[in-house]
PDB file of N, CA and C in Angstrom:
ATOM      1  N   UNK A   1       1.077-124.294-179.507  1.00  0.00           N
ATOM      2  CA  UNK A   1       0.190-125.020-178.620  1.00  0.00           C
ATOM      3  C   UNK A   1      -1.142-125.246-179.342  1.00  0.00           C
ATOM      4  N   UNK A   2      -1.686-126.480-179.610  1.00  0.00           N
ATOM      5  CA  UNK A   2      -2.949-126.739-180.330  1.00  0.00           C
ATOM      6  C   UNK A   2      -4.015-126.292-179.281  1.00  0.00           C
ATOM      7  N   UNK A   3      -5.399-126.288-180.071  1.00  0.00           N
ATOM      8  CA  UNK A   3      -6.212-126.062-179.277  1.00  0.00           C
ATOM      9  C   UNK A   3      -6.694-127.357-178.309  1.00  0.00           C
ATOM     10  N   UNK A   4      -7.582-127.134-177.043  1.00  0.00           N
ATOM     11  CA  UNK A   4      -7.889-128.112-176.485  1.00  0.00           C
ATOM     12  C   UNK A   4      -9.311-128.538-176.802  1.00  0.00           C
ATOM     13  N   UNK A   5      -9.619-129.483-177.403  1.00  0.00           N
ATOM     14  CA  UNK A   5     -10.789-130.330-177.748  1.00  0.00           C
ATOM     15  C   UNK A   5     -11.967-130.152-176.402  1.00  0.00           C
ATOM     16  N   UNK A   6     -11.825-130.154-175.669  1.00  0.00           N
ATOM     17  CA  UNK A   6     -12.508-129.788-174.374  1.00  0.00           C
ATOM     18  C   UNK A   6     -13.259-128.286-173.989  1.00  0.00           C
ATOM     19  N   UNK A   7     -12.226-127.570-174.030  1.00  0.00           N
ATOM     20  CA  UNK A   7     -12.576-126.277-174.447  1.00  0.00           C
ATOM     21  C   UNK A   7     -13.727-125.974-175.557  1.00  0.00           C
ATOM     22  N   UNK A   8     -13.125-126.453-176.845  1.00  0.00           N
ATOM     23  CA  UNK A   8     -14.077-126.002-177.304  1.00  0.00           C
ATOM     24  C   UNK A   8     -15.439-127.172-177.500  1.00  0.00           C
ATOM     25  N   UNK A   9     -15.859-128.023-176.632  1.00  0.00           N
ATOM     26  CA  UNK A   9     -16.784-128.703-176.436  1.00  0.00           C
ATOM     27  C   UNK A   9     -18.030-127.757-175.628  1.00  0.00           C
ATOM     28  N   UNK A  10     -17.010-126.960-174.795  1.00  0.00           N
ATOM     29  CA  UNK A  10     -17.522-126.335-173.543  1.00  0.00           C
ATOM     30  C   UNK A  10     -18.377-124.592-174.141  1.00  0.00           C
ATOM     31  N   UNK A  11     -17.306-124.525-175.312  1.00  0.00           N
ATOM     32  CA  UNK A  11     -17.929-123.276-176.066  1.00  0.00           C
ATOM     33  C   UNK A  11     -19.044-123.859-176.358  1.00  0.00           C
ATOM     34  N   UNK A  12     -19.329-124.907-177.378  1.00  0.00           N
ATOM     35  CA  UNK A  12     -20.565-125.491-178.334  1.00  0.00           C
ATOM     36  C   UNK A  12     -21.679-125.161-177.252  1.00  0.00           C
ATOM     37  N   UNK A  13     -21.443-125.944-176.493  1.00  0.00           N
ATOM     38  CA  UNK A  13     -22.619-126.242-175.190  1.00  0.00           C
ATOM     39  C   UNK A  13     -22.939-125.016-174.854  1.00  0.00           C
ATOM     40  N   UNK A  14     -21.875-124.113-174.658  1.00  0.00           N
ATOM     41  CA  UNK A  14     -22.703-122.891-173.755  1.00  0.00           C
ATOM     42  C   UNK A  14     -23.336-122.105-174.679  1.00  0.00           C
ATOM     43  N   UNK A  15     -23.091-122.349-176.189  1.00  0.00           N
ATOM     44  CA  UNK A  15     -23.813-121.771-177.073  1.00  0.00           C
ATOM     45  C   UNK A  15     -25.073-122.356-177.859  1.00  0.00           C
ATOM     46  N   UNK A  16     -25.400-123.740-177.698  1.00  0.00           N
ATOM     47  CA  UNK A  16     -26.178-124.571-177.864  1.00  0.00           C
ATOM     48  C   UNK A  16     -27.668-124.225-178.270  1.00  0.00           C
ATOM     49  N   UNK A  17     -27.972-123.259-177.255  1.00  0.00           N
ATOM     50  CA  UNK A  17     -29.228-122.594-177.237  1.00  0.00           C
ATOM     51  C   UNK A  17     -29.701-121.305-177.942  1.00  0.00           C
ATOM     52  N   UNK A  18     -28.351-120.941-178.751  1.00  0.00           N
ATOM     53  CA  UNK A  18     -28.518-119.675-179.105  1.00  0.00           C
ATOM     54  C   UNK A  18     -28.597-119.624-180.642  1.00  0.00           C
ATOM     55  N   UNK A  19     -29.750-119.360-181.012  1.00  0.00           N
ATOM     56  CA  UNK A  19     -29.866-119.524-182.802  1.00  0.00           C
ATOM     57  C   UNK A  19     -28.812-118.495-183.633  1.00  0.00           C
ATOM     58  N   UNK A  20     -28.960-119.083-184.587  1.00  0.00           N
ATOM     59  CA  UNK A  20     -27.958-118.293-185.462  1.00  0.00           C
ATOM     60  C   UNK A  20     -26.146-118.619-185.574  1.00  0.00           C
ATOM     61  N   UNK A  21     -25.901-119.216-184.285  1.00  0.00           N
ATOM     62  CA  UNK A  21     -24.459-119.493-184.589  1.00  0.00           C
ATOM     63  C   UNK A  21     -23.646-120.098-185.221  1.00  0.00           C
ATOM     64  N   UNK A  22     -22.582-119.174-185.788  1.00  0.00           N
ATOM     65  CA  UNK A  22     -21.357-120.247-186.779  1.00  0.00           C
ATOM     66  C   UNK A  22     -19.991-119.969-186.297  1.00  0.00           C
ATOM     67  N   UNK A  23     -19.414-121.101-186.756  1.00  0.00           N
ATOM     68  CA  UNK A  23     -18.140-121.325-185.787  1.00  0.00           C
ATOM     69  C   UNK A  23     -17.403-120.828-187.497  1.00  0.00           C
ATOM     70  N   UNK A  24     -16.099-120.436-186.884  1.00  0.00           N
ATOM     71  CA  UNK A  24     -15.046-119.913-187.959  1.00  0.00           C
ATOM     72  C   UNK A  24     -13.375-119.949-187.740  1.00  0.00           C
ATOM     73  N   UNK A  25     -12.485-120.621-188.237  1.00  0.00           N
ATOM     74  CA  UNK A  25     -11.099-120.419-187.627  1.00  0.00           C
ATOM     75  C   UNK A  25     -10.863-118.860-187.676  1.00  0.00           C
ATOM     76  N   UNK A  26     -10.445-118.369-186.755  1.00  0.00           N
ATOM     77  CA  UNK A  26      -9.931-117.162-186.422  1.00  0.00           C
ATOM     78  C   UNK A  26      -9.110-116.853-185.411  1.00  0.00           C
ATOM     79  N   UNK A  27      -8.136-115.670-185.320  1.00  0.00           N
ATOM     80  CA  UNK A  27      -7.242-115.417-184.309  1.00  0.00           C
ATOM     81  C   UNK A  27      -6.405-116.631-183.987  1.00  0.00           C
ATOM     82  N   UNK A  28      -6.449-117.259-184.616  1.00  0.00           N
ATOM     83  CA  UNK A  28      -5.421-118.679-184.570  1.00  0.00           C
ATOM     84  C   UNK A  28      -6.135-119.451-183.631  1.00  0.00           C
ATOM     85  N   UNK A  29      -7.318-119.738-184.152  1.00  0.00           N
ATOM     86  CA  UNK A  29      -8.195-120.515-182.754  1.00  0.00           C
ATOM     87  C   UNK A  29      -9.585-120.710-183.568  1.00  0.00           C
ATOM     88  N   UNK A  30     -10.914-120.886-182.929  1.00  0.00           N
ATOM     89  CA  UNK A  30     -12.169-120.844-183.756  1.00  0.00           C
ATOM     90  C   UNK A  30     -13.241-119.809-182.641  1.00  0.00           C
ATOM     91  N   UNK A  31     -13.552-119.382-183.601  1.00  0.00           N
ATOM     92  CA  UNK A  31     -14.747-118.080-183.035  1.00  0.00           C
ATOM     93  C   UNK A  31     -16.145-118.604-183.437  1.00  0.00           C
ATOM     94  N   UNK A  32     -16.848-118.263-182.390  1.00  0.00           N
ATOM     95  CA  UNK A  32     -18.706-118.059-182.519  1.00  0.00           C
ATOM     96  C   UNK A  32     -18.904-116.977-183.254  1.00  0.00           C
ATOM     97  N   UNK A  33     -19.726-116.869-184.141  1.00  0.00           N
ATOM     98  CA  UNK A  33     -20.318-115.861-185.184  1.00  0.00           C
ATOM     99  C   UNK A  33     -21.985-115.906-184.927  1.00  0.00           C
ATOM    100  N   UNK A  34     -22.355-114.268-184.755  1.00  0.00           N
ATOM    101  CA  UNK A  34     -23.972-114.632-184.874  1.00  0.00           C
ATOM    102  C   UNK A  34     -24.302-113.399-185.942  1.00  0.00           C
ATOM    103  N   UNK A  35     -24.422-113.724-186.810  1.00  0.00           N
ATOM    104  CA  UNK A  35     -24.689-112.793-188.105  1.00  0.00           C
ATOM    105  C   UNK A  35     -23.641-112.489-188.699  1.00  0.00           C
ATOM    106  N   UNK A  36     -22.726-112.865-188.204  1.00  0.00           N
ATOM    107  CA  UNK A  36     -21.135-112.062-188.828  1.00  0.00           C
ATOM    108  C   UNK A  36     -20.386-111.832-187.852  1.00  0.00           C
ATOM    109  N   UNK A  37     -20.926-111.593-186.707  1.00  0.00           N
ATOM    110  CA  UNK A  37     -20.094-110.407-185.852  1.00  0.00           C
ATOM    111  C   UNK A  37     -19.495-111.794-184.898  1.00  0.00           C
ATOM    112  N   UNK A  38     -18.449-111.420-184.378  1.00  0.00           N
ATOM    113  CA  UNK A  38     -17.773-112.591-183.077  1.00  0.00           C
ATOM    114  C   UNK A  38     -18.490-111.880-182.092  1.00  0.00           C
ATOM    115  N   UNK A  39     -18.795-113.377-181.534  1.00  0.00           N
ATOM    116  CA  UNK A  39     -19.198-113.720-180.079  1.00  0.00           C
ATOM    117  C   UNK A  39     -18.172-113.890-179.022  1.00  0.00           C
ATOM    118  N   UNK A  40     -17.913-115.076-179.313  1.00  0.00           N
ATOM    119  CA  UNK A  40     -16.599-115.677-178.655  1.00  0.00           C
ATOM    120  C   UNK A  40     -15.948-116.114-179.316  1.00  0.00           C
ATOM    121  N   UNK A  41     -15.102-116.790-178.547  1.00  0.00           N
ATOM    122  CA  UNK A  41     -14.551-118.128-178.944  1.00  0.00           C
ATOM    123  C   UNK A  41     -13.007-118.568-177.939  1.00  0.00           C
ATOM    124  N   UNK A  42     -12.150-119.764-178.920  1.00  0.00           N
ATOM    125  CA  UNK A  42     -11.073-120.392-177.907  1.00  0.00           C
ATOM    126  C   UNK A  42      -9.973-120.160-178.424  1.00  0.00           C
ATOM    127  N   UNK A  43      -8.618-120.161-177.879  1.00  0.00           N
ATOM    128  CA  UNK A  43      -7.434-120.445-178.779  1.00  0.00           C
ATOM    129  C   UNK A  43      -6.637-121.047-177.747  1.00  0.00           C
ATOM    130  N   UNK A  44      -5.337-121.145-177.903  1.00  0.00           N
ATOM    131  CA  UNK A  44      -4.352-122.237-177.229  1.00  0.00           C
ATOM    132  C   UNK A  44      -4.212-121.189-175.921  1.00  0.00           C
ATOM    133  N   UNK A  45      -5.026-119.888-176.006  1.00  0.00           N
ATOM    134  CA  UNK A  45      -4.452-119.298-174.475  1.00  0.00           C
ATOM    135  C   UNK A  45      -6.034-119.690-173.680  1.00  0.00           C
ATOM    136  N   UNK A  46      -7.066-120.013-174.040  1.00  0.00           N
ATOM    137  CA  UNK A  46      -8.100-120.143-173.208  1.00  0.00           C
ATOM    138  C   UNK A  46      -9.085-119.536-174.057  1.00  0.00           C
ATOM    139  N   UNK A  47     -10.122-118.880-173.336  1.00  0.00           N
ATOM    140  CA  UNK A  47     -11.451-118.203-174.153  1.00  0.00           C
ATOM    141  C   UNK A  47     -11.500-116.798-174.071  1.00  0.00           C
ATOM    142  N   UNK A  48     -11.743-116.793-175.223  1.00  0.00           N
ATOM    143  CA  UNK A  48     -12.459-115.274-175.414  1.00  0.00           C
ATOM    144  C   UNK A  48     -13.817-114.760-175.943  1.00  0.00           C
ATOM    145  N   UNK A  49     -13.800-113.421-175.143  1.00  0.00           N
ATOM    146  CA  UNK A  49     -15.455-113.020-175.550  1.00  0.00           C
ATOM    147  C   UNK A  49     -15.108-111.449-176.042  1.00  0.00           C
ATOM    148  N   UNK A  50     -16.263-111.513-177.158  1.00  0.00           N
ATOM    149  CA  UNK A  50     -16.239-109.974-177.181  1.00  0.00           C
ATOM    150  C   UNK A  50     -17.399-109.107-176.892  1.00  0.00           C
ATOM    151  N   UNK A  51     -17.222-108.503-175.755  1.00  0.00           N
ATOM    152  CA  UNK A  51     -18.409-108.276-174.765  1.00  0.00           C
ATOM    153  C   UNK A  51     -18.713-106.498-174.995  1.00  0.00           C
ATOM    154  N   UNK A  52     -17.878-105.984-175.790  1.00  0.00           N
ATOM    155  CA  UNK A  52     -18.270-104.378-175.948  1.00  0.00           C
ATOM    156  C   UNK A  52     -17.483-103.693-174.937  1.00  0.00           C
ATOM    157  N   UNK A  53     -17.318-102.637-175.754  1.00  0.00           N
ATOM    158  CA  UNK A  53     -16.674-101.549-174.413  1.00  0.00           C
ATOM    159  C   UNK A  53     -17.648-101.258-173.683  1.00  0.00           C
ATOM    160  N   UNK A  54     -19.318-101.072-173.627  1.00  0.00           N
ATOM    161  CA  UNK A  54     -20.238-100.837-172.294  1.00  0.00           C
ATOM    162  C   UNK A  54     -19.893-102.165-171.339  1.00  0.00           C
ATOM    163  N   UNK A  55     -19.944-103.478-171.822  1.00  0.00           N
ATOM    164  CA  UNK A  55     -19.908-104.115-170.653  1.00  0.00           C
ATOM    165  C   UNK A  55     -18.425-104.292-170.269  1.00  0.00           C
ATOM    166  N   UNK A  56     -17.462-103.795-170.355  1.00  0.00           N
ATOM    167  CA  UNK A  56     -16.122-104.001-170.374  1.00  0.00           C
ATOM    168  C   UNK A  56     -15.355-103.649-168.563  1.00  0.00           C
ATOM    169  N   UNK A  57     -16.546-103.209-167.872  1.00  0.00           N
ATOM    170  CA  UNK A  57     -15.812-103.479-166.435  1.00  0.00           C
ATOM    171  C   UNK A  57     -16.463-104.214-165.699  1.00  0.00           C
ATOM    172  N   UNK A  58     -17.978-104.551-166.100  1.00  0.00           N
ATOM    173  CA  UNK A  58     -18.321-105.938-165.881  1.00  0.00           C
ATOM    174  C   UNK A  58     -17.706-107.014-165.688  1.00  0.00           C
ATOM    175  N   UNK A  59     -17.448-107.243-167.050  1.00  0.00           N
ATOM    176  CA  UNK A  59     -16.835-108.409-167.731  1.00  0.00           C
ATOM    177  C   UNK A  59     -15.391-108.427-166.549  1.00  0.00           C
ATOM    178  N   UNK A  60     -14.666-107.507-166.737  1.00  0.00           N
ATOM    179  CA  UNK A  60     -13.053-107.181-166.076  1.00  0.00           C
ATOM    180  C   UNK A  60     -13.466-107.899-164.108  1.00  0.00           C
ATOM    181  N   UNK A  61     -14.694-106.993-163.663  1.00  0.00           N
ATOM    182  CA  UNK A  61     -15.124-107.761-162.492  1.00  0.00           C
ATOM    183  C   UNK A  61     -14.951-108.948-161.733  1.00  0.00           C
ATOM    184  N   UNK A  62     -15.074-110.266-162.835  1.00  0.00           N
ATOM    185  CA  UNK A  62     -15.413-111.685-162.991  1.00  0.00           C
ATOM    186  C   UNK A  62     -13.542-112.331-162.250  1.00  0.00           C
ATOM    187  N   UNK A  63     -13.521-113.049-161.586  1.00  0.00           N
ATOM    188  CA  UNK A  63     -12.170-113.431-161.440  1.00  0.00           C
ATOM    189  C   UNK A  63     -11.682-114.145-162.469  1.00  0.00           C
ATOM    190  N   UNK A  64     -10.698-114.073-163.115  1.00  0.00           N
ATOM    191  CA  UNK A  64      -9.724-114.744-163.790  1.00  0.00           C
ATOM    192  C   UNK A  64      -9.763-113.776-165.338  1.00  0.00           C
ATOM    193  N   UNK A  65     -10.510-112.704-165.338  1.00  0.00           N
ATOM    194  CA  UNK A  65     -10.915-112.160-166.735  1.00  0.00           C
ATOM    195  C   UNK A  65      -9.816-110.928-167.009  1.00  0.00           C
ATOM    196  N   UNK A  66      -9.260-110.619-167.912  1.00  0.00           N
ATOM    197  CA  UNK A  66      -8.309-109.644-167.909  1.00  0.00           C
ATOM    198  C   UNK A  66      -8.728-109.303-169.400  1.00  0.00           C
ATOM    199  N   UNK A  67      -8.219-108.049-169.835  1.00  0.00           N
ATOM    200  CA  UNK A  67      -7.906-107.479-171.328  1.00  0.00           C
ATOM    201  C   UNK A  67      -7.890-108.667-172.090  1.00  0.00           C
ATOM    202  N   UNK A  68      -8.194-108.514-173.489  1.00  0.00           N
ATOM    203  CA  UNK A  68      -7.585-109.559-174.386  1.00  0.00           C
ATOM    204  C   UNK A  68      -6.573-108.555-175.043  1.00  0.00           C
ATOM    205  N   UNK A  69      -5.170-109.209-175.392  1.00  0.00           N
ATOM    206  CA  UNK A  69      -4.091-108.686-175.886  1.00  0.00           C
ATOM    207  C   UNK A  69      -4.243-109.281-177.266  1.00  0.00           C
ATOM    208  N   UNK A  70      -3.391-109.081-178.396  1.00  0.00           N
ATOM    209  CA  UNK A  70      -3.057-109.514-179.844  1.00  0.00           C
ATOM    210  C   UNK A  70      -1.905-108.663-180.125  1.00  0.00           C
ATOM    211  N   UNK A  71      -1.047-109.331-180.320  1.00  0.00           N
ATOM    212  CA  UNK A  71      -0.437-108.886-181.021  1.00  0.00           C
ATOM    213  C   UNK A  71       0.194-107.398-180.410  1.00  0.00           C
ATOM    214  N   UNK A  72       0.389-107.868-178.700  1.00  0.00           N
ATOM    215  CA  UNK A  72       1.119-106.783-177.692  1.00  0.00           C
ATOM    216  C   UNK A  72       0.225-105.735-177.852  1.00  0.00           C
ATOM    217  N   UNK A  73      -1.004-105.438-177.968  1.00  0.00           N
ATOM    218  CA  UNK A  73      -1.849-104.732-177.965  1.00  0.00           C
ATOM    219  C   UNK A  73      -3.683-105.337-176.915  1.00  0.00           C
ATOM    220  N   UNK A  74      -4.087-103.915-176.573  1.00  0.00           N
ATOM    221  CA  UNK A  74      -4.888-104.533-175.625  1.00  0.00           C
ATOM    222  C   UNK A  74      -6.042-104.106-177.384  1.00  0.00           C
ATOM    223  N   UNK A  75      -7.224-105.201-176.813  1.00  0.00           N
ATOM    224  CA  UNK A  75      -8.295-105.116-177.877  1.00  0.00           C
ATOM    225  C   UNK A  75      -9.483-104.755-177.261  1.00  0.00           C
ATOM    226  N   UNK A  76     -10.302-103.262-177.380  1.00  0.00           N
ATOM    227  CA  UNK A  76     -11.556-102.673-177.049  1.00  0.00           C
ATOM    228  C   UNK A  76     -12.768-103.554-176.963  1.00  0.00           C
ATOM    229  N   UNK A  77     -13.174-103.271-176.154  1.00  0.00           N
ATOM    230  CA  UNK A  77     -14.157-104.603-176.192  1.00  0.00           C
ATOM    231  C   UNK A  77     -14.151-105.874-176.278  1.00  0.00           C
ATOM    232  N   UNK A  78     -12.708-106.903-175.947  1.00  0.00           N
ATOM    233  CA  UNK A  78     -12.439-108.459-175.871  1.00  0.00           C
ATOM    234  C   UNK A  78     -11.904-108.132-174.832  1.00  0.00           C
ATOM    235  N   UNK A  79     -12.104-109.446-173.860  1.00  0.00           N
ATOM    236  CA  UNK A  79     -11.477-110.027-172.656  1.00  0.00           C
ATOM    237  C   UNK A  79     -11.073-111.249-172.858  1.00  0.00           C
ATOM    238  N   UNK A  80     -10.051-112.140-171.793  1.00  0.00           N
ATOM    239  CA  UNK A  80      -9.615-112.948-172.432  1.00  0.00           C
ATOM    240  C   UNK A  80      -9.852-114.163-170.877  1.00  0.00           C
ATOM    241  N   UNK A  81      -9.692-115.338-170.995  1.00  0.00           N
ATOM    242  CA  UNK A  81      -9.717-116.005-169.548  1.00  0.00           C
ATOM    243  C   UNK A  81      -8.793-117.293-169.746  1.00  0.00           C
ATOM    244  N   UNK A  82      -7.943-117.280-168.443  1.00  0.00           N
ATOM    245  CA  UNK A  82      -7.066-118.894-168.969  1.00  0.00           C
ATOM    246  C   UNK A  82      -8.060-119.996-168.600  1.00  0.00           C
ATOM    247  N   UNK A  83      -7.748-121.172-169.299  1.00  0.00           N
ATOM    248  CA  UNK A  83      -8.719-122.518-169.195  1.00  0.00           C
ATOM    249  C   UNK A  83      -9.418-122.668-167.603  1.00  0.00           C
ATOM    250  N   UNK A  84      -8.160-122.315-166.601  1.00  0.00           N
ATOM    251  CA  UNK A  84      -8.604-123.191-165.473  1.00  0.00           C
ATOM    252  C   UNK A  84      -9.105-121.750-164.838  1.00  0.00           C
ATOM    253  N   UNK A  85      -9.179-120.837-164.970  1.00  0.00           N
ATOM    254  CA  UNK A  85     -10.084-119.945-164.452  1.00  0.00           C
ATOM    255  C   UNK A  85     -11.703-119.775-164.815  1.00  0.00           C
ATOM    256  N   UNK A  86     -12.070-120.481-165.798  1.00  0.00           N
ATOM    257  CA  UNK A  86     -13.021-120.215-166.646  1.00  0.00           C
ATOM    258  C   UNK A  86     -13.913-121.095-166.172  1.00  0.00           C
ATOM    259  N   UNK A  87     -14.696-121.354-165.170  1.00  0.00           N
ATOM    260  CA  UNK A  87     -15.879-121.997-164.302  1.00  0.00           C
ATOM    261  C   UNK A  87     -17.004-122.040-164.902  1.00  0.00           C
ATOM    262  N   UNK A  88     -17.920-121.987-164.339  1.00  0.00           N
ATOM    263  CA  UNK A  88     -19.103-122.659-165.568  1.00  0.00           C
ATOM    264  C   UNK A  88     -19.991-121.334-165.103  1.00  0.00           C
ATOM    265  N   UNK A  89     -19.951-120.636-164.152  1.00  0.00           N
ATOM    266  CA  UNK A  89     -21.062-119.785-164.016  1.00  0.00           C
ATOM    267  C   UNK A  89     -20.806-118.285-164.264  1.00  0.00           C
ATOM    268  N   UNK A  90     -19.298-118.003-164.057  1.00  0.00           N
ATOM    269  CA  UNK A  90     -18.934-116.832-164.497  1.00  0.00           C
ATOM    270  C   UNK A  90     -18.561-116.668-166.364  1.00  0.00           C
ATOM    271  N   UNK A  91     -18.289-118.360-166.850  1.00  0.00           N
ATOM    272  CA  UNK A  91     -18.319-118.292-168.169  1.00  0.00           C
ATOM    273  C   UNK A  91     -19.863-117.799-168.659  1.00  0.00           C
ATOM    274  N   UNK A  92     -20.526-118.231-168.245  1.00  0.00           N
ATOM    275  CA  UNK A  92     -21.752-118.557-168.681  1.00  0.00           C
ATOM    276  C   UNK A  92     -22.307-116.760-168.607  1.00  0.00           C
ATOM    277  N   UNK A  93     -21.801-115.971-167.853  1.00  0.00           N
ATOM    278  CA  UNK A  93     -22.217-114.499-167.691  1.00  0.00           C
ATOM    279  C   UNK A  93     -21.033-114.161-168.515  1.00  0.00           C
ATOM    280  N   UNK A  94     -19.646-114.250-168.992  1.00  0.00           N
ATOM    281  CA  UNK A  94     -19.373-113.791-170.000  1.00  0.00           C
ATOM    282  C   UNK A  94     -20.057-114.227-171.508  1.00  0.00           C
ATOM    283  N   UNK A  95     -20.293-115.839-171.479  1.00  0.00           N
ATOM    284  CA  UNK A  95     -21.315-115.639-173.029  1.00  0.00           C
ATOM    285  C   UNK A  95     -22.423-114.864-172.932  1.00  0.00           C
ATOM    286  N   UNK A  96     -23.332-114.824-171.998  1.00  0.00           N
ATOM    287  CA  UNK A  96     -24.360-113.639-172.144  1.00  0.00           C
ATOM    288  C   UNK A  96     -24.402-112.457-172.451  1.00  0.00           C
ATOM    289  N   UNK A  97     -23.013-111.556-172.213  1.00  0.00           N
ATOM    290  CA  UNK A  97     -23.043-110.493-172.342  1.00  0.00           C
ATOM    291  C   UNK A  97     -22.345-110.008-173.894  1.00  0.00           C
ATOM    292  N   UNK A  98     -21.060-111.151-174.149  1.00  0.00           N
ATOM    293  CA  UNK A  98     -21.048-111.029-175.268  1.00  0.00           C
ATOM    294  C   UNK A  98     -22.717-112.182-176.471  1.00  0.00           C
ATOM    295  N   UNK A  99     -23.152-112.084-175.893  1.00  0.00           N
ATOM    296  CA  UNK A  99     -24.488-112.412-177.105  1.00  0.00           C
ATOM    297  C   UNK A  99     -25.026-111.204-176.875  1.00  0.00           C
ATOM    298  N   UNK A 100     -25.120-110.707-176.019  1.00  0.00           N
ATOM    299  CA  UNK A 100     -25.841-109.152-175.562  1.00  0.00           C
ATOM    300  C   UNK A 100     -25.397-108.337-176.845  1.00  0.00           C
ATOM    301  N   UNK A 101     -23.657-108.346-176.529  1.00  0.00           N
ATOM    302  CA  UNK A 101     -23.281-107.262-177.491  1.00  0.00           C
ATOM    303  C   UNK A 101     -23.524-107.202-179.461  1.00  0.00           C
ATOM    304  N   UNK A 102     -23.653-109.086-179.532  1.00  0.00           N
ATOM    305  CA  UNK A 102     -23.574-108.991-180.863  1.00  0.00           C
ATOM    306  C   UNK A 102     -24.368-109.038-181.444  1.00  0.00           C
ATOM    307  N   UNK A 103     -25.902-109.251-180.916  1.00  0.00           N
ATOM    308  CA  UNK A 103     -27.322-109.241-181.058  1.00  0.00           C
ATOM    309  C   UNK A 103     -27.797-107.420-180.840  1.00  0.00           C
ATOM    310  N   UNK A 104     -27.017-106.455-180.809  1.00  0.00           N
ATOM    311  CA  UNK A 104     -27.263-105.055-180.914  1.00  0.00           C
ATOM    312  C   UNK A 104     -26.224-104.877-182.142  1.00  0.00           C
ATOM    313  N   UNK A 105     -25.586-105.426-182.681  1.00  0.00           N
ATOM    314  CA  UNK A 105     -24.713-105.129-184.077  1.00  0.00           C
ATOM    315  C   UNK A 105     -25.561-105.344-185.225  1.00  0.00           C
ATOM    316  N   UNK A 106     -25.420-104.454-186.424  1.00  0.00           N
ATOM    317  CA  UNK A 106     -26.062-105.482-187.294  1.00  0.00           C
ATOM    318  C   UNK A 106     -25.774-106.437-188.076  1.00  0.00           C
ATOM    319  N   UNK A 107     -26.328-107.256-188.387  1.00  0.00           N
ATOM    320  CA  UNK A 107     -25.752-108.423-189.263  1.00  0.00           C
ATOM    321  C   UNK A 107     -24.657-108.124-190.240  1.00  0.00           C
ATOM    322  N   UNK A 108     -23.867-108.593-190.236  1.00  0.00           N
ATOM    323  CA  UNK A 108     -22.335-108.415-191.738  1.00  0.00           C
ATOM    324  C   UNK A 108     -22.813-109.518-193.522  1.00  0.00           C
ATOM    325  N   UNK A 109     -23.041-108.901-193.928  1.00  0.00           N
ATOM    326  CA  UNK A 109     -22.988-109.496-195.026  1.00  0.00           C
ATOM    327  C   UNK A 109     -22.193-110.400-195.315  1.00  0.00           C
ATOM    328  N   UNK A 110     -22.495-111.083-196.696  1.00  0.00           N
ATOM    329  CA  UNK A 110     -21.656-112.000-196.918  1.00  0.00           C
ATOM    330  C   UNK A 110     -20.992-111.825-198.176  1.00  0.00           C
ATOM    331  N   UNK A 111     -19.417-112.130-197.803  1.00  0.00           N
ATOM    332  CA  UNK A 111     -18.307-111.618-198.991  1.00  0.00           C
ATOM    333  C   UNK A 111     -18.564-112.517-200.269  1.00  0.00           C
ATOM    334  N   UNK A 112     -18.601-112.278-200.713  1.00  0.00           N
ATOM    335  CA  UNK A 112     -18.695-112.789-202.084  1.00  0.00           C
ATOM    336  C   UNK A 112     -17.996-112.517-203.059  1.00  0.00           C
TER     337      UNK A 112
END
């Protein structure tokens, strides 16, 4: 399943305002980067954030938000949301919290 062009229109925008970001193919999809570390991002199942294990029953709170799985495994600190659950105001409190989390990481170097 390709990704949906829409989707990730909807990432750009909600990240628009936030300095520092780079987009990267990852997880078979493209991720927000702010120093290194993932933010978010989309793949052919919908969006994901990586919001930390502190905000992780927050995040779980939100309707339509569940675990993010990989690879039949649940992942610590990612949640995951399908397209049509993903509304503009509860997205908008999952990008916050994952910018929360990755703005307390420190920056990752660069491989060289």
């Amino acid at each position: 399943m390709a990704l949906d062009p829409g989707l990730l229109e909807l990432m750009r925008e909600d990240l628009a305002d936030a300095p520092g970001i780079a987009e990267k193919k990852m997880f078979g999809g493209i991720c927000f980067l702010l120093d290194g570390n993932m933010v978010c991002g989309i793949s052919a199942a919908g969006f994901m954030f990586r919001i930390g294990k502190a905000a992780k029953a927050e995040a779980l709170a939100q309707p339509g938000v569940r675990e993010m799985t990989f690879t039949g495994r649940a992942m610590a600190g990612f949640v995951e949301v399908a397209p049509e659950a993903a509304e503009d105001a509860p997205r908008a409190h999952l990008v916050a919290l994952a910018l929360a989390h990755a703005r307390g990481l420190p920056p990752k170097g660069a491989k060289g």
